[in-house]
Protein backbone atom coordinates (compact mmCIF):
# COMPACT_ATOMS: atom_id res chain seq x y z
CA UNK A 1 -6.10 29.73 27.87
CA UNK A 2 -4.21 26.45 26.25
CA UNK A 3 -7.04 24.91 23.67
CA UNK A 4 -6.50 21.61 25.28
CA UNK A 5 -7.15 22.23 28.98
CA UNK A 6 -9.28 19.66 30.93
CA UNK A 7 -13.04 20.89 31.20
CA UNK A 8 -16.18 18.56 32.15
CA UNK A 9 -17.98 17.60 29.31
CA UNK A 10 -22.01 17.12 28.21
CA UNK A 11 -23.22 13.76 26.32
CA UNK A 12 -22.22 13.23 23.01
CA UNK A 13 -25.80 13.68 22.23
CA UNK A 14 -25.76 17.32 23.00
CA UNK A 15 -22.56 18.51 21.99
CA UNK A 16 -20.14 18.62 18.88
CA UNK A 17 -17.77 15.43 18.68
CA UNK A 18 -14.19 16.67 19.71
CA UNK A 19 -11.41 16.03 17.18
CA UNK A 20 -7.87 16.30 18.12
CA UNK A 21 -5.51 16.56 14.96
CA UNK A 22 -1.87 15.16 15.61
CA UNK A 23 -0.04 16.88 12.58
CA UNK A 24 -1.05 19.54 10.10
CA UNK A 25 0.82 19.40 7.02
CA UNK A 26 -0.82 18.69 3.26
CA UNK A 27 -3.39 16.00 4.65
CA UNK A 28 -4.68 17.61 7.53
CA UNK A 29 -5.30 21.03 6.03
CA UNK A 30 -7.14 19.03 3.24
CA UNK A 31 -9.00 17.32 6.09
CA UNK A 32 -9.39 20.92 7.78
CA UNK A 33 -10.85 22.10 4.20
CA UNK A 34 -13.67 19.63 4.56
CA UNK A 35 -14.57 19.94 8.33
CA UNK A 36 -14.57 23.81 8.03
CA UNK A 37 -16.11 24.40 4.08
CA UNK A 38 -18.70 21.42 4.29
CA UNK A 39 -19.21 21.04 8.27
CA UNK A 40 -23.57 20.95 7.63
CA UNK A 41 -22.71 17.71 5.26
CA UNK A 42 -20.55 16.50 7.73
CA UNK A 43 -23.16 16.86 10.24
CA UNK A 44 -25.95 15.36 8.56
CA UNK A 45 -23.88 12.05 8.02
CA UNK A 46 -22.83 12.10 11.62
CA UNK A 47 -25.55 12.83 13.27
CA UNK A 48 -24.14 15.99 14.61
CA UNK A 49 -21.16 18.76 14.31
CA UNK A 50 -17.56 18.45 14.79
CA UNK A 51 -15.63 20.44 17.07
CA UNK A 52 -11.95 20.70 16.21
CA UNK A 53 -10.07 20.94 20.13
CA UNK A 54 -6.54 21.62 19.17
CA UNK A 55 -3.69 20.47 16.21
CA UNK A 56 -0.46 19.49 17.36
CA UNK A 57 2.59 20.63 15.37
CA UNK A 58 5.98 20.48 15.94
CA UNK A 59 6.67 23.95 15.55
CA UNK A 60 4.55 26.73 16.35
CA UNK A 61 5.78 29.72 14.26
CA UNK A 62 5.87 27.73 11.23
CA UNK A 63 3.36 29.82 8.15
CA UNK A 64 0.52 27.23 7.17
CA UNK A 65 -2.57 26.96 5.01
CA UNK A 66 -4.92 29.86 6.05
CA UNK A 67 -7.34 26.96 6.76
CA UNK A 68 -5.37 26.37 10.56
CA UNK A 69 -6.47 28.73 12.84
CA UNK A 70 -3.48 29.67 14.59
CA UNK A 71 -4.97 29.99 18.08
CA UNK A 72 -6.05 26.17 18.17
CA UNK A 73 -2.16 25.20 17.76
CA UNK A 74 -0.42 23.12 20.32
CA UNK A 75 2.62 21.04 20.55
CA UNK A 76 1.50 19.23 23.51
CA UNK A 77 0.31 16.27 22.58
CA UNK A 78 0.23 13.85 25.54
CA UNK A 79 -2.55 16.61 26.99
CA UNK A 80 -4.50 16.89 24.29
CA UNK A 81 -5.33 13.32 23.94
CA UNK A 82 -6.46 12.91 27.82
CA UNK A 83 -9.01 15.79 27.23
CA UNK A 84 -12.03 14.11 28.05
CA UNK A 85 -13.13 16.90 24.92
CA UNK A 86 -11.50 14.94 22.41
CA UNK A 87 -13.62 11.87 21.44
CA UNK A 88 -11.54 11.03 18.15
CA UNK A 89 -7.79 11.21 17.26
CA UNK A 90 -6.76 11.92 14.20
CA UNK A 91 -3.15 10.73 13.75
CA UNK A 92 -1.36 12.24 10.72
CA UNK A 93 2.19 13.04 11.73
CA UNK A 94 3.32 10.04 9.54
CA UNK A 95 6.86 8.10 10.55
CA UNK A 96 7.40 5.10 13.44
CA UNK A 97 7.49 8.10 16.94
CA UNK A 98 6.32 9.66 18.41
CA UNK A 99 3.07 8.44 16.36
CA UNK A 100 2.88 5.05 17.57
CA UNK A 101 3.00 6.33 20.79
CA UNK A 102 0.54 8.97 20.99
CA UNK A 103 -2.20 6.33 19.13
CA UNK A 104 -1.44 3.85 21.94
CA UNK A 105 -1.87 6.16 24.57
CA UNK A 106 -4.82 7.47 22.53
CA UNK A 107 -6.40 3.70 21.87
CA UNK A 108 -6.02 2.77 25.50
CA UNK A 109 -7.50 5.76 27.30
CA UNK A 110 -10.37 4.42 25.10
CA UNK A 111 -10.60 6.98 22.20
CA UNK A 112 -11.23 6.22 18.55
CA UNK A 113 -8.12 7.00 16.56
CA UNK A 114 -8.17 7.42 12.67
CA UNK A 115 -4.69 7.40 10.71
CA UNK A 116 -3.54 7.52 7.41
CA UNK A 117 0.09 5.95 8.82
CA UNK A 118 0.72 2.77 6.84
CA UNK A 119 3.72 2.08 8.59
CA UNK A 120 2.42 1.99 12.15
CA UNK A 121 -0.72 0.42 10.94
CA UNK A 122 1.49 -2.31 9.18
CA UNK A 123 4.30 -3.01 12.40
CA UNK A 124 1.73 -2.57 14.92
CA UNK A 125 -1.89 -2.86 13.99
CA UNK A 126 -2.33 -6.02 16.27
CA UNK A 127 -0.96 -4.03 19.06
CA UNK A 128 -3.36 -0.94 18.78
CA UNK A 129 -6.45 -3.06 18.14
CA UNK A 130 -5.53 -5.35 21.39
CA UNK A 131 -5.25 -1.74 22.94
CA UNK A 132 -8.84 -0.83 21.45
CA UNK A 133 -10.97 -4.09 22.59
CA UNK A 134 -9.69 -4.02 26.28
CA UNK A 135 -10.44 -0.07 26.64
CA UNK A 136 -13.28 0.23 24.37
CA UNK A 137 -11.72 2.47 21.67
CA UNK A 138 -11.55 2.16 18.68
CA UNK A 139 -9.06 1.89 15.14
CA UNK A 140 -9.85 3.26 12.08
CA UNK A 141 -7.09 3.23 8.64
CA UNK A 142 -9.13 3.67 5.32
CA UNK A 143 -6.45 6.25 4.07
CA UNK A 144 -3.40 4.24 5.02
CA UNK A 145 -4.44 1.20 2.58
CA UNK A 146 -4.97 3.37 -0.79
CA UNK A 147 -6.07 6.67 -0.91
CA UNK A 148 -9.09 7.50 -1.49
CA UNK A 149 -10.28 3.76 -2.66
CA UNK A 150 -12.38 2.65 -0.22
CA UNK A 151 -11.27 -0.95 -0.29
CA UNK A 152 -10.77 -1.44 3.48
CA UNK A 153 -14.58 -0.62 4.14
CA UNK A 154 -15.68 -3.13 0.90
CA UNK A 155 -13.55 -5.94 2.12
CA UNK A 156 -14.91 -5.60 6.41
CA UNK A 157 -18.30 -5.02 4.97
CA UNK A 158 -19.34 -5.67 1.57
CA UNK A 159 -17.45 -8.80 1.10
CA UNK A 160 -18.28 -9.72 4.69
CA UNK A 161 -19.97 -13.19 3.42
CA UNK A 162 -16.97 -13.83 1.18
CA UNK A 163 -13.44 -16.01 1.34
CA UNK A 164 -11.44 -13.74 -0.05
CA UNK A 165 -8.84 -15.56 -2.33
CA UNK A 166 -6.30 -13.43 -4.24
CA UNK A 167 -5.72 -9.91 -3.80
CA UNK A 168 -3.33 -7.85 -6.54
CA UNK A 169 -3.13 -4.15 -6.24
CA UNK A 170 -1.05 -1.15 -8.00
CA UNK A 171 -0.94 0.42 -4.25
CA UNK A 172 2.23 3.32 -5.31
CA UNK A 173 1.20 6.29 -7.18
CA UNK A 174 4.56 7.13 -8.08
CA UNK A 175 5.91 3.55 -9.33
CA UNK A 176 2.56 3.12 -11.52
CA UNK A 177 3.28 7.53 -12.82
CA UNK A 178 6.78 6.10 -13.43
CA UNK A 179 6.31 2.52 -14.85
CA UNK A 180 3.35 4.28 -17.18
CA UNK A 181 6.22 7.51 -18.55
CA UNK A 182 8.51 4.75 -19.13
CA UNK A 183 5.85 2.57 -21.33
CA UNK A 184 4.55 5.25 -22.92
CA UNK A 185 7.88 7.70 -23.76
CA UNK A 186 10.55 4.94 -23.49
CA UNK A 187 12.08 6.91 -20.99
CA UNK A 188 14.90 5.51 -18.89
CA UNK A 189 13.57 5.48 -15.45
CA UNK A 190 16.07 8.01 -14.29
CA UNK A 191 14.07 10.67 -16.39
CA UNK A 192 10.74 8.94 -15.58
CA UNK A 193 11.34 9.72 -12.14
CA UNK A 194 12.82 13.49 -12.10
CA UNK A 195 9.43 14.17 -13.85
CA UNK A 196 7.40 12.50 -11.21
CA UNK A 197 9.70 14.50 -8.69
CA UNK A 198 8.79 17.49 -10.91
CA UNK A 199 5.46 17.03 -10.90
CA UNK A 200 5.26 16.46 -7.28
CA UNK A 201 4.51 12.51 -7.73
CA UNK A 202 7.54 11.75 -5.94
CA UNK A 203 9.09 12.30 -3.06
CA UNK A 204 13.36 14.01 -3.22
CA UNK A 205 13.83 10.68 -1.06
CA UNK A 206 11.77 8.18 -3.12
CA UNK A 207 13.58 5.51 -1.83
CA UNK A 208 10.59 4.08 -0.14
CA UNK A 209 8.20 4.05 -2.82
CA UNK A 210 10.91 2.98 -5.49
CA UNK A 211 12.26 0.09 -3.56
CA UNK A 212 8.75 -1.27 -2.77
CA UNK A 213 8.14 -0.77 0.91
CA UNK A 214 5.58 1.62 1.06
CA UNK A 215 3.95 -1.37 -0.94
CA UNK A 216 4.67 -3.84 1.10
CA UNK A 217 3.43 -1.43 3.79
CA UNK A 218 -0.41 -1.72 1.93
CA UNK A 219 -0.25 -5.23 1.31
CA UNK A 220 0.52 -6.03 4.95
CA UNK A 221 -2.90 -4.65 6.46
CA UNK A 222 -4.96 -5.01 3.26
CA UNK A 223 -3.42 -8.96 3.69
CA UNK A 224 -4.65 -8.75 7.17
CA UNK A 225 -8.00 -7.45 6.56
CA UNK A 226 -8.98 -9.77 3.55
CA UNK A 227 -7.17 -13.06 4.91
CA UNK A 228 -8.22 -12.54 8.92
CA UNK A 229 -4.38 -13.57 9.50
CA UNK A 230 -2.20 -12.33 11.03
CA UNK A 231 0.84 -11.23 8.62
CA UNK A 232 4.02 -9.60 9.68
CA UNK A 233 5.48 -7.20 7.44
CA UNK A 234 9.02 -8.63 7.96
CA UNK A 235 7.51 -12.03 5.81
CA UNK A 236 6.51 -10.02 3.18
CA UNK A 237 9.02 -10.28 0.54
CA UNK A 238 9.34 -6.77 -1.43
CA UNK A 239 10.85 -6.24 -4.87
CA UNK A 240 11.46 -2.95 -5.99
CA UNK A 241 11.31 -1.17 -9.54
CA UNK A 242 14.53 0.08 -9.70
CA UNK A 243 16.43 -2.80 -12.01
CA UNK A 244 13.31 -2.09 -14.58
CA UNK A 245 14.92 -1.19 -17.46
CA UNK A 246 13.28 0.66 -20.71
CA UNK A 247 14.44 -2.21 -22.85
CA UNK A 248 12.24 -4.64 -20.96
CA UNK A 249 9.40 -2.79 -21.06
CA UNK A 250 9.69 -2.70 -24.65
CA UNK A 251 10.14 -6.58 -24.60
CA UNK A 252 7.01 -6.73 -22.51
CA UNK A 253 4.76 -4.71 -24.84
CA UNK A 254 6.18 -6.79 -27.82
CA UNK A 255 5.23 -9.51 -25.94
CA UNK A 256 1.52 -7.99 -25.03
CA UNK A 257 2.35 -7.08 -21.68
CA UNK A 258 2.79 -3.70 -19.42
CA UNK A 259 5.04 -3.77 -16.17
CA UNK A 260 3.52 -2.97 -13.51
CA UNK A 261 4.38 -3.16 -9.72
CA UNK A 262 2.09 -5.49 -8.08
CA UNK A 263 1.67 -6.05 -4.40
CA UNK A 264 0.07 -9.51 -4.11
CA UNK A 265 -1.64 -11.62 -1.58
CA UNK A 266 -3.04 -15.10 -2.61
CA UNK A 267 -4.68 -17.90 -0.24
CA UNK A 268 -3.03 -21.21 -1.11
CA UNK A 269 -3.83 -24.54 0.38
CA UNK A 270 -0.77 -24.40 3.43
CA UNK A 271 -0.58 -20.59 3.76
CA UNK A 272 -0.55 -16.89 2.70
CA UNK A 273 2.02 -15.86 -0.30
CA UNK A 274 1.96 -12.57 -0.07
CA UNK A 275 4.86 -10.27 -1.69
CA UNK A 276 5.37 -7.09 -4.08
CA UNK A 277 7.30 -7.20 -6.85
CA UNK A 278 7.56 -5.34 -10.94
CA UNK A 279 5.00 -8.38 -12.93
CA UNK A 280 4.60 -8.48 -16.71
CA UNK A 281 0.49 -7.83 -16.58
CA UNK A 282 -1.23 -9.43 -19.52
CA UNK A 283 -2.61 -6.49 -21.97
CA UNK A 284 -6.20 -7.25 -21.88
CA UNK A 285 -6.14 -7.63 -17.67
CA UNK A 286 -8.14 -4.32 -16.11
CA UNK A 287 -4.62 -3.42 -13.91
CA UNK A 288 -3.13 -3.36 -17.09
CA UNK A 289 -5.52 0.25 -18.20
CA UNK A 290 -4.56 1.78 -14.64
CA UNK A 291 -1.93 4.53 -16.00
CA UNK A 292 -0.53 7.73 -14.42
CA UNK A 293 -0.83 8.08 -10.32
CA UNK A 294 -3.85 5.88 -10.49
CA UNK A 295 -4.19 3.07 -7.68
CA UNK A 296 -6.32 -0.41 -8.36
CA UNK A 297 -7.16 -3.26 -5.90
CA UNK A 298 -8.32 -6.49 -7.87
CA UNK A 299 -9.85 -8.81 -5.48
CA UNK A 300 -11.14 -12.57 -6.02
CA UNK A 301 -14.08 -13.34 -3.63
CA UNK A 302 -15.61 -17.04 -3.30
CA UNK A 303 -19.00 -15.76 -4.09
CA UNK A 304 -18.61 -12.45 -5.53
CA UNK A 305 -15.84 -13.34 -8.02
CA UNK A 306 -13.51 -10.46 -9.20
CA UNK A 307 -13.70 -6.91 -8.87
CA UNK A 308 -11.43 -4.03 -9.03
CA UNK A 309 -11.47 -1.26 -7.19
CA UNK A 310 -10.25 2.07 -8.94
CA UNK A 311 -9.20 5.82 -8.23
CA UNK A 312 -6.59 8.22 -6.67
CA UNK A 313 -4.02 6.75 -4.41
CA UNK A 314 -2.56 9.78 -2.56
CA UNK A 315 -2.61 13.47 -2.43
CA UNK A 316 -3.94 16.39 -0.20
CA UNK A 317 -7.88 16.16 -0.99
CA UNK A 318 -8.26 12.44 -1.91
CA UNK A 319 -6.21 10.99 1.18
CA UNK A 320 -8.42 13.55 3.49
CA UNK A 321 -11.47 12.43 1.41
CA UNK A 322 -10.84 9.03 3.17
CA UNK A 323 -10.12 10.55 6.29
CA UNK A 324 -13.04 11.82 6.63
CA UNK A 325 -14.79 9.09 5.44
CA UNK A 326 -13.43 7.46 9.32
CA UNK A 327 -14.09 9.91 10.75
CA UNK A 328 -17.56 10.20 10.29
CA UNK A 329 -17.90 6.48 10.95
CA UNK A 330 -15.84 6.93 14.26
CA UNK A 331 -18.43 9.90 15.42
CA UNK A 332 -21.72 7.73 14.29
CA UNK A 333 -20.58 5.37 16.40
CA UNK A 334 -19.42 7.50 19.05
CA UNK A 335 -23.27 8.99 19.05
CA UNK A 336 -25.25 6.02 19.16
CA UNK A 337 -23.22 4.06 21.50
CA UNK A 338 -22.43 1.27 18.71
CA UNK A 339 -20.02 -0.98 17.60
CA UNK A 340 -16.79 0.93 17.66
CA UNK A 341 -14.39 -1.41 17.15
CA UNK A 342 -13.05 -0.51 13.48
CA UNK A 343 -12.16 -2.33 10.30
CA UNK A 344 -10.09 -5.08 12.29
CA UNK A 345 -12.15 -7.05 13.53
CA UNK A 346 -9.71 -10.18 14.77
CA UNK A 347 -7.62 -12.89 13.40
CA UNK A 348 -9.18 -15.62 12.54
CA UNK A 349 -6.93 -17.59 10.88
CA UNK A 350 -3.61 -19.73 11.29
CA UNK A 351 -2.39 -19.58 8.32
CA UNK A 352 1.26 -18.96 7.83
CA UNK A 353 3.23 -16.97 5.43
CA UNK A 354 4.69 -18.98 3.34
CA UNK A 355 8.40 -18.62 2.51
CA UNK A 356 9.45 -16.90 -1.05
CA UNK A 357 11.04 -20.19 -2.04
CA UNK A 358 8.02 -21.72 -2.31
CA UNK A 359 6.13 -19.36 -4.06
CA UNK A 360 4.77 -20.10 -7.13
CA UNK A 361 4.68 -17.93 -10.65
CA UNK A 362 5.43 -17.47 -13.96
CA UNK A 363 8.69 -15.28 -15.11
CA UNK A 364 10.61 -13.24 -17.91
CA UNK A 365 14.10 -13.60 -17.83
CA UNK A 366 16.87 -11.63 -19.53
CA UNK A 367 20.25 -12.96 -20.31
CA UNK A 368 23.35 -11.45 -22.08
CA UNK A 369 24.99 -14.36 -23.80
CA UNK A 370 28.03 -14.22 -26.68
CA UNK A 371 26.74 -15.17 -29.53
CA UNK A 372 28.21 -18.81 -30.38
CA UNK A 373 26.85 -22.19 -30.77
CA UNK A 374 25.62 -24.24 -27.68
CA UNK A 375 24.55 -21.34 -25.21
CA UNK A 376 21.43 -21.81 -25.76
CA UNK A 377 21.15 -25.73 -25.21
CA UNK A 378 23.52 -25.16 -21.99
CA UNK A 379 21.13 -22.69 -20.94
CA UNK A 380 18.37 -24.96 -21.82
CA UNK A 381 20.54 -28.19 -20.14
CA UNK A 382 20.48 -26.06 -16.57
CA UNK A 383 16.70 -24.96 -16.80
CA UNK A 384 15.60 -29.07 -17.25
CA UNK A 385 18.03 -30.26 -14.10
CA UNK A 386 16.04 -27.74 -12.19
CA UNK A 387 12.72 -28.32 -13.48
CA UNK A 388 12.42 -24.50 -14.81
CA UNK A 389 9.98 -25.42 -18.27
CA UNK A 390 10.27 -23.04 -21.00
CA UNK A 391 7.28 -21.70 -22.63
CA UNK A 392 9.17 -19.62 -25.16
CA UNK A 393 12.37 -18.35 -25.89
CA UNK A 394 13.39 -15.51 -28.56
CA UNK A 395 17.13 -13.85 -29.29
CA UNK A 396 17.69 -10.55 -29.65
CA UNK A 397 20.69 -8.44 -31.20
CA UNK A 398 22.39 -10.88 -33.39
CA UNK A 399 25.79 -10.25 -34.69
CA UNK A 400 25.78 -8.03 -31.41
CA UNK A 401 28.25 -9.05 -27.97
CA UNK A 402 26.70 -9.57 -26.14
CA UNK A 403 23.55 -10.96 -27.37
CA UNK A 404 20.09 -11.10 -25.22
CA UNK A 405 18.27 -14.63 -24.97
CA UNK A 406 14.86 -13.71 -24.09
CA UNK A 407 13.02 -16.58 -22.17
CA UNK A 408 9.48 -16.98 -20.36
CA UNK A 409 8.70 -19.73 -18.12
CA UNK A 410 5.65 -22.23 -17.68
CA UNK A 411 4.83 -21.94 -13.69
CA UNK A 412 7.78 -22.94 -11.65
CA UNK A 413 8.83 -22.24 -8.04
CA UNK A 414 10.68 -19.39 -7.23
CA UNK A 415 13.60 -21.55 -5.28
CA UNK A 416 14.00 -23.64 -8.10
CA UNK A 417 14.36 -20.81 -10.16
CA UNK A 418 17.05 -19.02 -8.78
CA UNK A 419 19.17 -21.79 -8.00
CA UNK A 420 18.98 -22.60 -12.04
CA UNK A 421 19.95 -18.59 -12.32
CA UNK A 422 22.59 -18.89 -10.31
CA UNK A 423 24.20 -22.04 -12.16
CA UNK A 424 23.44 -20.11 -15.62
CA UNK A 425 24.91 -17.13 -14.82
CA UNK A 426 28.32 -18.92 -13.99
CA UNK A 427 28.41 -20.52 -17.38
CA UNK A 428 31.71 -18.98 -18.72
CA UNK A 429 29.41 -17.79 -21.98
CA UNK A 430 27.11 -16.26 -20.01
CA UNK A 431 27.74 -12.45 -19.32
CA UNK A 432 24.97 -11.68 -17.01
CA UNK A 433 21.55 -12.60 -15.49
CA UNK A 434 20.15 -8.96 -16.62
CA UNK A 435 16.59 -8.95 -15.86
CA UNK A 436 14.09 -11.48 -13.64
CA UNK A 437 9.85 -10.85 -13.87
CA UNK A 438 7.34 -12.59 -12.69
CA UNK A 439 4.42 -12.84 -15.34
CA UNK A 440 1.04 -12.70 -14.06
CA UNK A 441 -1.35 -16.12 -15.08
């Protein structure tokens, strides 16, 4: 008999809540670990036991974690969501399709749906939680924002009577294992990175986390959630870690700061500036201490004031932790006929996104100059028609070609700034712009 065939069901008072797993790989057999090994916990927080229906894979035959009983394997998926068995999806395929696909049919046939898929969360989390209100279902993403922090159930209910002001988080595992082997071994972040790979901190494409996105993927609904705006992840500008260089992380440290890659999100007066980007992180600022695969979200409430929220950002057993952690919230609701709608909970806002341009920070800069009288006050000429102010400026590698003029800036905007960059680097004894930071105030 197929797992997932139609059958008339009792109340959800007397029988198990039906899960449906879409995808089985390292998250949902973590996910299967704690459903099958701690199932009387599970039940006590629930209010009742779980009842897994099927698991869609892609391919049947494949060998898995002894954890997935075989005979509970499907690849139909479509079915298995209009079970009237299944109460709660759990979405965990990963990618754009069919997964944004199978949660909307999910979230309109009125199901709760819990996903650790940033991306569909980030492009179409409006979408799914317009699907959600008009069929009563419901959306659920703890995992998808940071792992096992549980910063997307603090900021809908802990902070609930805040205005949430700035947000800053170290939201990639395998940047912040990366930035931390470079700062701490010097490495080149070529080596930094085959060691992550190694060590199974990276992906063999790590092009995502690497060039930012999966970042910018975080900030987007964590943005959402804490602003009550809504924020496209096509405005969010995204900055990768690949032009980070050993050398400046040196110069950082010398300078008491450790690189980090930040994705950012701060409330100003005509909009949202939200963006990810490598930051020089003052020494003695808590994001500073997070090291390794460790994820951090520092937020800035009205009333509450800061707070950081530590721990692991990925893996089998702390992604499922979080998992979980919906689920059971999906099947209390589920059971006493509650509030279902999820951590979304509208947008309440107007507030734009405001363009890079006119974003506004402090910055490193790197420049490879020869070494010969009057670079440094044609340098300095360009930075004053711009209104770039210098807050210090060191050289390093003299009697070297080329030399490096190391400069930071007071706060200036980011427009202004690159159009002085641009004019400096065609000064004919300039070599090269080599490195741009912001510097976190």
């Amino acid at each position: 008999m197929d797992p997932h065939s139609a059958m008339k069901t009792p109340s959800h008072s007397d029988r198990p809540i039906g899960l449906a797993l879409l995808g089985c790989g390292t998250v949902g057999s973590g996910l299967l670990d704690i459903v099958t090994g701690h199932s009387e916990r599970l039940a006590a927080s629930s209010g009742g036991e779980f009842q897994v229906i099927a698991i869609v894979v892609r391919c049947l035959d494949k060998e898995r974690d002894p954890v997935v009983r075989t005979e509970l394997l499907t690849t139909d998926a479509s079915s298995l969501i209009d079970d009237p068995r299944v109460d709660i999806v759990v979405e965990l395929m990963g990618g754009i399709e069919p997964a944004r696909t199978l949660v909307m049919q999910a979230l309109r046939a009125g199901k709760a749906v819990v996903t650790a898929n940033k991306a569909i969360i980030a492009r179409f989390g409006p979408e799914f939680q317009a699907a959600a209100e008009q069929s009563g279902g419901s959306l659920h993403y703890e995992a998808a924002a940071a792992g096992a922090i549980p910063v997307v159930k603090v900021v809908a209910e802990a902070l609930r009577g805040n205005q949430i002001n700035e947000l800053m988080g170290i939201v990639n595992g395998t940047c912040n294992y990366i930035l931390t082997e470079m700062t701490q071994s010097g490495a080149p972040l070529s080596q930094a990175l085959s060691n992550a790979q190694r060590l199974g901190y990276a992906e063999a494409d790590p092009s995502s986390d690497i060039g930012g996105e999966d970042a910018a993927y975080k900030l987007t609904l964590l943005a959402r959630l804490a602003f009550g705006a809504r924020v496209d992840i096509d405005a969010v500008h995204c900055e990768g870690i690949d032009s980070v260089s050993a050398e400046d992380i040196s110069r950082a440290q010398s300078l008491g700061y450790v690189v980090k890659l930040l994705a950012v999100g701060r409330r100003q007066s005509k909009g949202l500036d939200v963006r990810v980007h490598p930051t020089l992180v003052p020494a003695e600022h808590p994001l500073a201490a997070v090291h390794g695969a460790f994820n951090a979200v520092y937020l800035q409430g009205d009333s509450s004031g800061p707070l950081m929220l530590y721990g692991q950002g990925a893996g089998r057993a702390a992604t499922a932790s979080a998992v979980a952690a919906d689920v059971i919230d999906a099947a209390r609701a589920i059971r006493s006929n509650g509030d279902t709608s999820g951590p979304i909970s509208g947008f309440t806002e107007t507030l734009p996104v405001l363009p890079i341009d006119d974003s506004l920070s402090r910055y490193y800069i790197c420049l490879k100059v020869a070494d010969e009288p009057g670079v440094l006050a044609a340098v300095a000429n360009v930075f004053g028609e711009h209104q770039v102010s210098v807050a210090s400026c060191l050289q390093e590698g003299q009697g070297a070609t080329p030399v490096d003029l190391i400069f930071v800036t007071h706060t200036v905007r980011h427009g202004a700034l690159m159009a002085a960059l641009a004019e400096i680097g065609s000064l004919s004894t300039v070599v090269s712009v080599a490195a741009t930071m912001r510097v976190l105030r």
